[in-house]
N, C-alpha and C. Protein backbone atom coordinates (compact mmCIF):
# COMPACT_ATOMS: atom_id res chain seq x y z
N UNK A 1 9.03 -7.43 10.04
CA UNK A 1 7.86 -7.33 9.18
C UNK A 1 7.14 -8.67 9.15
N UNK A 2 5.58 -8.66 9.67
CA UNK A 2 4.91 -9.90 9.27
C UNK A 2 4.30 -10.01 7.92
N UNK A 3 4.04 -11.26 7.20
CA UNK A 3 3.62 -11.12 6.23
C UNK A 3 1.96 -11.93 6.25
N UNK A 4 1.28 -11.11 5.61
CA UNK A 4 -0.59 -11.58 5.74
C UNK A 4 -0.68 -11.54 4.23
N UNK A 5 -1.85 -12.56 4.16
CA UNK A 5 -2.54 -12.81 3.29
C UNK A 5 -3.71 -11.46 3.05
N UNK A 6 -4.19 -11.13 2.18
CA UNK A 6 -5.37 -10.05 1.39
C UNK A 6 -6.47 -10.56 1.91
N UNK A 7 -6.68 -11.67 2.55
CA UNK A 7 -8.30 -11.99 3.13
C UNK A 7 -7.45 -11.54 4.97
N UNK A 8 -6.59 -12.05 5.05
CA UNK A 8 -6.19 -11.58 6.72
C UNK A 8 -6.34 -10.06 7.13
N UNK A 9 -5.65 -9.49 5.79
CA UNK A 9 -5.78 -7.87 6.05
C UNK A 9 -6.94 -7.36 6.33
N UNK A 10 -8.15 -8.09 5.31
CA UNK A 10 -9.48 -7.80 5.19
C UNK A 10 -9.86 -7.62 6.59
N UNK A 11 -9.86 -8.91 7.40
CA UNK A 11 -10.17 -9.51 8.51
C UNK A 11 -9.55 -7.93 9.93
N UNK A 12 -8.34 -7.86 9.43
CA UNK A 12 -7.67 -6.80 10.19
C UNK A 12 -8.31 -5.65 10.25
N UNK A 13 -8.83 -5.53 9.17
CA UNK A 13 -9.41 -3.64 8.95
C UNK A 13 -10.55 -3.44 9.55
N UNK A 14 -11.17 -4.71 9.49
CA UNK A 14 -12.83 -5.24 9.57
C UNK A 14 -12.78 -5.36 11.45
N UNK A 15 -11.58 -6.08 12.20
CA UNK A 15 -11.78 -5.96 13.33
C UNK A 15 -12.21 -5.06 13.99
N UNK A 16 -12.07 -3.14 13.54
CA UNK A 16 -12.53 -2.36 14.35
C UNK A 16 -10.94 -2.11 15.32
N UNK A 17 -9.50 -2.26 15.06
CA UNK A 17 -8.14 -2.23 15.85
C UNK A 17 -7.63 -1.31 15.62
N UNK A 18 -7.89 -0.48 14.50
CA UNK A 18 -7.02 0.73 14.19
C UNK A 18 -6.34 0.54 13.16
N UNK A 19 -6.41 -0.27 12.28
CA UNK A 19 -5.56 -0.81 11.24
C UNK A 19 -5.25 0.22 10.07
N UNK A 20 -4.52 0.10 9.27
CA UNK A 20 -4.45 1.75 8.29
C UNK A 20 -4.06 0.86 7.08
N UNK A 21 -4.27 0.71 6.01
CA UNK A 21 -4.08 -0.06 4.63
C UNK A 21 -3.05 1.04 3.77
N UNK A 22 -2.08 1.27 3.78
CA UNK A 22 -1.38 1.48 3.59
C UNK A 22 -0.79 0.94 1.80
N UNK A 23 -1.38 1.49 0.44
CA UNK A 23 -1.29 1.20 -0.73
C UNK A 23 -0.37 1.92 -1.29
N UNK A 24 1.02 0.98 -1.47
CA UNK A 24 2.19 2.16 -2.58
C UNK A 24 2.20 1.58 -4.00
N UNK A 25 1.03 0.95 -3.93
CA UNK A 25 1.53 1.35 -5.54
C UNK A 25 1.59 2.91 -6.46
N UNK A 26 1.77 2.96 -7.78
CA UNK A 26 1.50 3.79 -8.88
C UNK A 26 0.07 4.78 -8.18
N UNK A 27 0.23 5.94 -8.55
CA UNK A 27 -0.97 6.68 -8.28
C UNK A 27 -2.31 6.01 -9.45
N UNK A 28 -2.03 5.84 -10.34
CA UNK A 28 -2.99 5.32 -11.41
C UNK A 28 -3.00 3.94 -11.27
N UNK A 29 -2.48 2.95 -10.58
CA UNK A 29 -3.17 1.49 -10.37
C UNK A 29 -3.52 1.87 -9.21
N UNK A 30 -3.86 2.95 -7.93
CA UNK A 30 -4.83 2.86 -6.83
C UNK A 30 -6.09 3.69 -7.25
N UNK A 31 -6.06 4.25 -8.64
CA UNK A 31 -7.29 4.67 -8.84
C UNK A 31 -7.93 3.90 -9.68
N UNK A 32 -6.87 3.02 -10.16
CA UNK A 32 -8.07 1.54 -10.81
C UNK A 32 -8.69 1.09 -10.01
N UNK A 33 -8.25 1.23 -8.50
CA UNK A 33 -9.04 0.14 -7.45
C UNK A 33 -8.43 -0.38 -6.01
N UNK A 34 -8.86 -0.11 -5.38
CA UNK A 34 -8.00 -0.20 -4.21
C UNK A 34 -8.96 -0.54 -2.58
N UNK A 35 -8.86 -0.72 -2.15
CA UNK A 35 -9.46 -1.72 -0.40
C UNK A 35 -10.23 -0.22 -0.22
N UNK A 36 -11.58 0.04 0.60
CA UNK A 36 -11.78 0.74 1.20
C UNK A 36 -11.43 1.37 2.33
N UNK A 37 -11.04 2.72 2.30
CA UNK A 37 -10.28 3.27 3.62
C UNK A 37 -8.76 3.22 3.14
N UNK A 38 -7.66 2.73 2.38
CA UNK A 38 -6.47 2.67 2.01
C UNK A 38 -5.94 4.13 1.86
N UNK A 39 -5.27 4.43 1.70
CA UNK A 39 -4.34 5.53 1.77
C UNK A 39 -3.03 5.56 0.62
N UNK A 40 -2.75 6.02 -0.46
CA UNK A 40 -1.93 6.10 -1.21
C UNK A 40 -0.79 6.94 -1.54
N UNK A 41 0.19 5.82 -0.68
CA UNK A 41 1.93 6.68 -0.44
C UNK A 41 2.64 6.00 -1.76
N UNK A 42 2.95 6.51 -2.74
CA UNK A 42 3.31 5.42 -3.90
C UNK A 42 4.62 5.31 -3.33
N UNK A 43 5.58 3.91 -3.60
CA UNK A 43 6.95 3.78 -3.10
C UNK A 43 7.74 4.32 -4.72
N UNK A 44 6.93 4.13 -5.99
CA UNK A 44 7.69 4.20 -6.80
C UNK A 44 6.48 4.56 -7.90
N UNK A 45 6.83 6.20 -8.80
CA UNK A 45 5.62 6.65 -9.95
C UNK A 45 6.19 6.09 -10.84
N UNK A 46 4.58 5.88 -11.76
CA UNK A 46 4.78 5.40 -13.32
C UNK A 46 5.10 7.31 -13.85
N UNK A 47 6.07 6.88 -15.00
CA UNK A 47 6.18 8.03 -16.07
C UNK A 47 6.45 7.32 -17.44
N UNK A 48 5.65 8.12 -18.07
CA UNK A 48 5.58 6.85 -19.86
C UNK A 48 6.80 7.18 -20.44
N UNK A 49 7.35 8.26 -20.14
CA UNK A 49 9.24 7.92 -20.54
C UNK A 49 10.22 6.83 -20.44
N UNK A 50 10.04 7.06 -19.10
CA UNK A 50 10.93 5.59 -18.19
C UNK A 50 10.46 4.87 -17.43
N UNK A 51 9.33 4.52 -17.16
CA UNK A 51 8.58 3.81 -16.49
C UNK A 51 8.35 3.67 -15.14
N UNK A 52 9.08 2.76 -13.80
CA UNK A 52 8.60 3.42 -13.21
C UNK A 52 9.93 4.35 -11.88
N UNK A 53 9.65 4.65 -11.50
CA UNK A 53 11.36 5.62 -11.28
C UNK A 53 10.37 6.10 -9.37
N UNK A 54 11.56 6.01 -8.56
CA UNK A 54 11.42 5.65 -7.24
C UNK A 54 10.60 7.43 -7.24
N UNK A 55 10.00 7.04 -5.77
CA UNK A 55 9.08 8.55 -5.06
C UNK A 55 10.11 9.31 -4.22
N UNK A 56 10.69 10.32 -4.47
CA UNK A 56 12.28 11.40 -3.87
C UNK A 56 11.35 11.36 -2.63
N UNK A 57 9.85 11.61 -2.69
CA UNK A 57 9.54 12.11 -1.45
C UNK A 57 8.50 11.27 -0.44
N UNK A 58 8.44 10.01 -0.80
CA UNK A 58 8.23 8.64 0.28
C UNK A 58 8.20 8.78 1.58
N UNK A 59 9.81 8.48 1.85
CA UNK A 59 10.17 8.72 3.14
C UNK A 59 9.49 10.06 4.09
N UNK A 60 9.73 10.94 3.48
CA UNK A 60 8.88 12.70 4.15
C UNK A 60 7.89 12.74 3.85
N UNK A 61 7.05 12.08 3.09
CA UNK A 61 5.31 11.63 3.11
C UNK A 61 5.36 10.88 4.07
N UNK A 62 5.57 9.58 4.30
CA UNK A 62 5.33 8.47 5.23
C UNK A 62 5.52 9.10 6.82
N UNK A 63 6.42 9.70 6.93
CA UNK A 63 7.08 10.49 8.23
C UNK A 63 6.01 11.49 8.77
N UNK A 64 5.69 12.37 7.95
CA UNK A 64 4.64 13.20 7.69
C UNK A 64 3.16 12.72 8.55
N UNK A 65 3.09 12.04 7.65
CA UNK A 65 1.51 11.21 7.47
C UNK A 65 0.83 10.27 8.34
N UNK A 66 2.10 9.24 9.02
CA UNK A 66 1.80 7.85 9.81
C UNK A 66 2.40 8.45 11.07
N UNK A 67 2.27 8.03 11.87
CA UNK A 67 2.98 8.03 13.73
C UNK A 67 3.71 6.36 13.66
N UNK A 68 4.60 6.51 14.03
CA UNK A 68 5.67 5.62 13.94
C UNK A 68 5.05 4.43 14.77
N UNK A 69 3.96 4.20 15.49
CA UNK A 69 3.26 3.47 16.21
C UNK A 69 1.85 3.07 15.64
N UNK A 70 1.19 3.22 14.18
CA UNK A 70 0.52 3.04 13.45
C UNK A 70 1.03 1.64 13.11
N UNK A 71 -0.21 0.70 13.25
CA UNK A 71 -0.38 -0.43 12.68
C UNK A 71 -1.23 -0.55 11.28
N UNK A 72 0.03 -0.85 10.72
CA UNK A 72 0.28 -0.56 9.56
C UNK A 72 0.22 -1.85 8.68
N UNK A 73 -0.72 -2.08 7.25
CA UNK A 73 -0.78 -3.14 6.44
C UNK A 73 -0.82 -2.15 4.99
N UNK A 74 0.35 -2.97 4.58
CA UNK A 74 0.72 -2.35 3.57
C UNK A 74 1.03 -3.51 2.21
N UNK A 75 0.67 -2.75 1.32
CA UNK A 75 -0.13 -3.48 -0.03
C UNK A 75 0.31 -3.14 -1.21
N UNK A 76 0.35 -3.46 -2.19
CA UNK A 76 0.86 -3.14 -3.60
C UNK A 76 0.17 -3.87 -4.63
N UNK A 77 0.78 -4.45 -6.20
CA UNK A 77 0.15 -4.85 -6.88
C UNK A 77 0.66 -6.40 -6.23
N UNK A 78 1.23 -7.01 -6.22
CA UNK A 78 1.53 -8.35 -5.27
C UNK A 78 2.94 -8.45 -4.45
N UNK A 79 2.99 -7.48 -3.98
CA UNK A 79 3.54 -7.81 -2.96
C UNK A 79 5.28 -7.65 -2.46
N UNK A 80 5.65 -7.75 -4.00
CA UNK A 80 7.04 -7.17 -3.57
C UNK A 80 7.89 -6.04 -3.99
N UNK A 81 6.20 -4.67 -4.19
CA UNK A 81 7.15 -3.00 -3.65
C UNK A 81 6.75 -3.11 -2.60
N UNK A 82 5.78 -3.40 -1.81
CA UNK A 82 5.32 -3.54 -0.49
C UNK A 82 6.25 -3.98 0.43
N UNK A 83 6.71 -5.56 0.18
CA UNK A 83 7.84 -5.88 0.81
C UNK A 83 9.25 -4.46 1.25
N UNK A 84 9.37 -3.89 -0.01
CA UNK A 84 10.94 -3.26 0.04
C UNK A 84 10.01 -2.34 0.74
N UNK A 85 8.66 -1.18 0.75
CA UNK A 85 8.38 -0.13 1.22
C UNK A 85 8.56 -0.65 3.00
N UNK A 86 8.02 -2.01 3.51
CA UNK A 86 8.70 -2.12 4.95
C UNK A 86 9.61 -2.25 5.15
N UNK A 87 10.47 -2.47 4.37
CA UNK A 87 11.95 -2.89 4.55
C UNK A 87 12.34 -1.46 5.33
N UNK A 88 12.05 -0.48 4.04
CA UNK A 88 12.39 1.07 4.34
C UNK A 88 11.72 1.52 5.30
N UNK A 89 10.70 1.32 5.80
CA UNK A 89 9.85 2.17 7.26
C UNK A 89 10.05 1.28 8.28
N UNK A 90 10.87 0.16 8.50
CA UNK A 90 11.60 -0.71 10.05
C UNK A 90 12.60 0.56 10.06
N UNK A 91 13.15 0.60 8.85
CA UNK A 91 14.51 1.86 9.20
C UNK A 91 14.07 2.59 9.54
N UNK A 92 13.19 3.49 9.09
CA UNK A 92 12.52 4.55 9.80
C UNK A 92 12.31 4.37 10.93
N UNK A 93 11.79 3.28 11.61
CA UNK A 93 11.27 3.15 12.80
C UNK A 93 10.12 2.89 13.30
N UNK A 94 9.46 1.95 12.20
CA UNK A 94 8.21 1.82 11.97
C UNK A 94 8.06 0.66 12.63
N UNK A 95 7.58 -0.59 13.75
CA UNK A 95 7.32 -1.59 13.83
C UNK A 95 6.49 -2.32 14.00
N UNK A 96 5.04 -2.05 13.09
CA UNK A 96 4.02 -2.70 13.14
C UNK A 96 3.61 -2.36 11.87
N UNK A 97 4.51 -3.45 11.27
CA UNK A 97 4.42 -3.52 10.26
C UNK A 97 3.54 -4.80 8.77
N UNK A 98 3.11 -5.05 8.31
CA UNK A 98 2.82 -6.12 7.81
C UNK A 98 2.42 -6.11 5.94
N UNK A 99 3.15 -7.19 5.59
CA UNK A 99 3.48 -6.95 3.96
C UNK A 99 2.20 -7.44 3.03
N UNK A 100 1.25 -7.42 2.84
CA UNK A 100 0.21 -8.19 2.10
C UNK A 100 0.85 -8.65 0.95
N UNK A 101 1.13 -10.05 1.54
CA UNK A 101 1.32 -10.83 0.16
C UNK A 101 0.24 -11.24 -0.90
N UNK A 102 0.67 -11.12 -2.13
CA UNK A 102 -0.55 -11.31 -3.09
C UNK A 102 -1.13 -9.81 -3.06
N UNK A 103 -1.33 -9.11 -2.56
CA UNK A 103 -1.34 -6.95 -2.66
C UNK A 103 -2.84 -7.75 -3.23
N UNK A 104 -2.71 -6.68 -4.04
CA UNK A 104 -4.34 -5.87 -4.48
C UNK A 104 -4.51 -7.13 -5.52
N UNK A 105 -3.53 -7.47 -6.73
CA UNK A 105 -3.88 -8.40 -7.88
C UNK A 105 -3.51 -9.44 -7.43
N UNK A 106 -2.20 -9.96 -7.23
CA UNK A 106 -1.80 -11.53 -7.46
C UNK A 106 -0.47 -11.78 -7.36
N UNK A 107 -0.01 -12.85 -6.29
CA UNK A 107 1.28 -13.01 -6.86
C UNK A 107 1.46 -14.05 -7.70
N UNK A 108 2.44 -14.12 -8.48
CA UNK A 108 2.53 -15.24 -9.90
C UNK A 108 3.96 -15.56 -9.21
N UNK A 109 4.12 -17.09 -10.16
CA UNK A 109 5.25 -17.31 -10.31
C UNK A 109 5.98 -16.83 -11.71
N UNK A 110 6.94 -17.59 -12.26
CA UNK A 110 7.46 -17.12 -13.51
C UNK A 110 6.64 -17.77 -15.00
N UNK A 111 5.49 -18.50 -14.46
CA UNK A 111 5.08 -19.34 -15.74
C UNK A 111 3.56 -18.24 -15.85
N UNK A 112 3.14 -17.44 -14.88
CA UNK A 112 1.81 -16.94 -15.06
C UNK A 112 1.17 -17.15 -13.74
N UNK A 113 1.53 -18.54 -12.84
CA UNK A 113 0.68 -19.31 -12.14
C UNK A 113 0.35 -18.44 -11.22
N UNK A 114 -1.00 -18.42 -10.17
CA UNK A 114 -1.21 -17.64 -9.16
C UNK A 114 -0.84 -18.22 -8.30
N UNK A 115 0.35 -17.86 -7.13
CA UNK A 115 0.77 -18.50 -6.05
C UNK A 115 0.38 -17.88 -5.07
N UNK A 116 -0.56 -16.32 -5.02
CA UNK A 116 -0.65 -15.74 -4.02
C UNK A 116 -2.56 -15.07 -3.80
N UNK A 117 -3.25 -15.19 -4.29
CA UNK A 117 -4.32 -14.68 -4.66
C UNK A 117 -4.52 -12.99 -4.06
N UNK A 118 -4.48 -11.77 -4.89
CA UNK A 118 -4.72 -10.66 -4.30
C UNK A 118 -5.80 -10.47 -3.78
N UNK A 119 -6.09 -9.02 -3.23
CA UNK A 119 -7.58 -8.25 -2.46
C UNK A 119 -8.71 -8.43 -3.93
N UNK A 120 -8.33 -8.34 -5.21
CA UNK A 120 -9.24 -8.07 -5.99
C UNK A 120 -9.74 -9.40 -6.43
N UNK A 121 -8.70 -10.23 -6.46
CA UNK A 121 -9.05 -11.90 -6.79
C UNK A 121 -9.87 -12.65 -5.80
N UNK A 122 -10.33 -12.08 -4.61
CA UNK A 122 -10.61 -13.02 -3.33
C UNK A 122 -12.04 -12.27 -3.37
N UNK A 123 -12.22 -11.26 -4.15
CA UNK A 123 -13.06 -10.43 -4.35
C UNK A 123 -13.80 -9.79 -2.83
N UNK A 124 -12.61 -9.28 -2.75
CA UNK A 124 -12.98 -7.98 -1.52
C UNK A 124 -13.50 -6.95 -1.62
N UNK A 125 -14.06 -6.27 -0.89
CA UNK A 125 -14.58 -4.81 -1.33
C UNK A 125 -13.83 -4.15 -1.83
N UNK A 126 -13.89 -2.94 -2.90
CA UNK A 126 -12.96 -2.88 -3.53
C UNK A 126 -13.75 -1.32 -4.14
N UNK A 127 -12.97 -0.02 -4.07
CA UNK A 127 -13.70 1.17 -4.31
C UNK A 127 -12.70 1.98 -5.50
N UNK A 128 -13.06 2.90 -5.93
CA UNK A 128 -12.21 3.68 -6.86
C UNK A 128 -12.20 5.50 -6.93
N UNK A 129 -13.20 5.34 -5.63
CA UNK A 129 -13.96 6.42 -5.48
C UNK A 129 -13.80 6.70 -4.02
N UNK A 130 -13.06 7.61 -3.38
CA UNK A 130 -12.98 7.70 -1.79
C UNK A 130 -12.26 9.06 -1.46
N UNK A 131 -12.09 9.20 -0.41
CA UNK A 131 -11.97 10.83 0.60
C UNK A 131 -10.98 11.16 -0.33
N UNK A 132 -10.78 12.39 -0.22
CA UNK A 132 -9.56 13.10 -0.85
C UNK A 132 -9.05 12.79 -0.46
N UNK A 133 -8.80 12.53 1.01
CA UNK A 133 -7.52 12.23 1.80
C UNK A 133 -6.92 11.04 1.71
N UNK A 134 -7.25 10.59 1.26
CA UNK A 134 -6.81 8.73 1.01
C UNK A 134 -5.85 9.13 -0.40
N UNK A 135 -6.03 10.53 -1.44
CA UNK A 135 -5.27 10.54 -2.55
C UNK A 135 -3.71 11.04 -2.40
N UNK A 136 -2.64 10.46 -3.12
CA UNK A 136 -1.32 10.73 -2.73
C UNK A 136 -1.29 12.45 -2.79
N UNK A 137 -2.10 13.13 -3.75
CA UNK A 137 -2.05 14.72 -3.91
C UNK A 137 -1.89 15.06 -2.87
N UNK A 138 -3.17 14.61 -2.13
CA UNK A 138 -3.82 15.50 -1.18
C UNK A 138 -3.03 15.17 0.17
N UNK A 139 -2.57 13.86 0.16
CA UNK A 139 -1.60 13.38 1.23
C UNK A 139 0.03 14.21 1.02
N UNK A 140 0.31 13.95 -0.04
CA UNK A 140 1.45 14.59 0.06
C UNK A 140 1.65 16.26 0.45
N UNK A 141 0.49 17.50 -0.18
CA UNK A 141 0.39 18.37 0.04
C UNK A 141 0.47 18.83 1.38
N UNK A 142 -0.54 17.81 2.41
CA UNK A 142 -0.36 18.18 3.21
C UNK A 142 1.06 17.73 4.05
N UNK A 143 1.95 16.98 3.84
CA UNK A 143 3.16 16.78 4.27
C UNK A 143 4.16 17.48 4.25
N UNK A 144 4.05 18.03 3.14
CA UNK A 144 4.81 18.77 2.72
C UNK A 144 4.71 20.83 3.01
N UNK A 145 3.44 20.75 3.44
CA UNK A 145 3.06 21.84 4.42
C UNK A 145 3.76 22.34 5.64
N UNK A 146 4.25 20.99 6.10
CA UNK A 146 4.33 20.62 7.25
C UNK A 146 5.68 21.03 8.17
């Protein structure tokens, strides 16, 4: 897994290479806001019971959804569900892979500090509004069709 910066990814998507933005966060922090063109496989849902509790069906979405030869940049709120979601798709068999450090908000250290600046802090394009198909519903439905 390589790891890029939120202006590199930018740069990646923007080349015109085939790049796929790949967003696991929460279904409700990618409809706060998320990269244009991204795609939302959550690695792990919010539930206001218990907060946030892993996706049973990740793996058979992702499998589903991507070709194991998809160059792939994958994003979160900063960076380390993203990290573990490549961890899990090298196993799969995924190897073009890359972790956006700093994701969509920020990475901090333990005092607050920003050590990583996200997609929304660098102020990237940034939509809330996009294809059905980019929504985990509509992604998962169809995986699960399948």
């Amino acid at each position: 897994m390589k790891e890029i910066t939120a202006q590199q990814a930018y740069e990646l998507l923007q080349s015109g290479s085939g790049y796929i933005y790949l967003d696991v966060r929460s279904v409700p922090e990618f409809e706060q806001g998320h990269a244009p063109g991204a795609i939302n496989i959550p690695l792990l849902h919010f539930e206001s019971t218990s907060g946030m509790v892993p996706n049973q069906d990740f793996v058979a979405v992702v499998e589903a959804t991507l070709p194991h030869d998809a160059k792939l940049l994958v994003g979160c709120k900063a960076g380390g569900r993203s990290a573990r979601a490549c961890e899990l798709m090298s196993q799969m068999g995924y190897s073009d892979l890359s972790n956006i450090r700093g994701g969509f908000v920020a990475l901090t250290d333990n005092t607050g500090r920003v050590v990583e600046p996200g997609w929304s802090m660098l102020n990237l394009p940034s939509c809330t509004e996009c294809s059905e198909d980019a929504h985990y519903e509509s992604i998962a439905a169809k995986a699960m069709a399948k």
